[in-house]
Protein backbone atom coordinates (compact mmCIF):
# COMPACT_ATOMS: atom_id res chain seq x y z
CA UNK A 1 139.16 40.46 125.26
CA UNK A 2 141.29 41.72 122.48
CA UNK A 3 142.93 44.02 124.03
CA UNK A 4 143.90 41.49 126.95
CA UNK A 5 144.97 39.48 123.66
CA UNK A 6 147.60 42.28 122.56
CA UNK A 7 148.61 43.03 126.22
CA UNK A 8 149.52 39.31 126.36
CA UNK A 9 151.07 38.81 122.78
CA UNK A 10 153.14 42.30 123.80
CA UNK A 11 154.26 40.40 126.52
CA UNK A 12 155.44 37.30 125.45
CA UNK A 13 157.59 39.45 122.52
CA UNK A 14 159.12 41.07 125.47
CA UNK A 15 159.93 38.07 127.47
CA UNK A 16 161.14 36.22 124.26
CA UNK A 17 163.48 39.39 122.74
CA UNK A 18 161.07 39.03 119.77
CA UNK A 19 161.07 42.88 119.65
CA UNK A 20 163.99 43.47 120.38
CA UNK A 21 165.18 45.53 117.31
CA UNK A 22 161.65 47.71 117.55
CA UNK A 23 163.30 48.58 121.23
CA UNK A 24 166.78 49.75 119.60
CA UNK A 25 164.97 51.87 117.04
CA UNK A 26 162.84 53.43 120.04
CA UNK A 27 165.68 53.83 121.82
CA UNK A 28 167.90 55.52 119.48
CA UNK A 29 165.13 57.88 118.33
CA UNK A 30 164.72 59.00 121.94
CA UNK A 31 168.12 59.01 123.16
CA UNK A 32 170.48 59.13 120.04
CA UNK A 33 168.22 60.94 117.01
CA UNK A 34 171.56 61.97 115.03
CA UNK A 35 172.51 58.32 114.52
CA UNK A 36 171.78 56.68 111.89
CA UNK A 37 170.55 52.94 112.86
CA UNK A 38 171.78 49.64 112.13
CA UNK A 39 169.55 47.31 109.82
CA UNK A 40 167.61 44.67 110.85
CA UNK A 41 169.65 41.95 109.71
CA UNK A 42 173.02 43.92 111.12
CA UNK A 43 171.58 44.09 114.77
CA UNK A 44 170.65 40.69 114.74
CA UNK A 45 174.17 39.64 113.37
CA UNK A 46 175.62 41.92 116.38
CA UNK A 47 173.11 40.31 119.14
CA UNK A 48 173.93 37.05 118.48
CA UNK A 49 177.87 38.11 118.13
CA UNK A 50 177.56 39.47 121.65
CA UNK A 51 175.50 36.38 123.06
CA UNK A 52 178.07 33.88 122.18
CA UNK A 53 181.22 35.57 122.27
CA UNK A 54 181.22 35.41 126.15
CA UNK A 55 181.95 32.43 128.40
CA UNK A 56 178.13 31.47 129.88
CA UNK A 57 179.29 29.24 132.55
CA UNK A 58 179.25 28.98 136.38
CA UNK A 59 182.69 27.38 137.02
């Protein structure tokens, strides 16, 4: 049962972009390991910069 728990709370942090940043830091470990990464607060400040700099619109 707990483990179904954490499967499900993993999840929903997925869905939501809750772990978002712990996905960066994965990333750039894996991919990148020579770069040195952004802080929390400085990847959230360049999400949201991306998500509303853009024109989200149909027409």
């Amino acid at each position: 049962m707990q483990q179904a728990l954490a499967v499900c709370w993993s999840l929903l942090r997925r869905l939501s972009g809750d772990d978002a940043y712990e996905r960066y830091l994965d990333h750039l470990v894996q991919t990148h390991p020579s770069v040195s990464p952004l802080s929390r607060s400085e990847f959230e400040r360049r999400r949201q910069e991306l998500k509303w700099s853009r024109i989200s619109r149909c027409c």
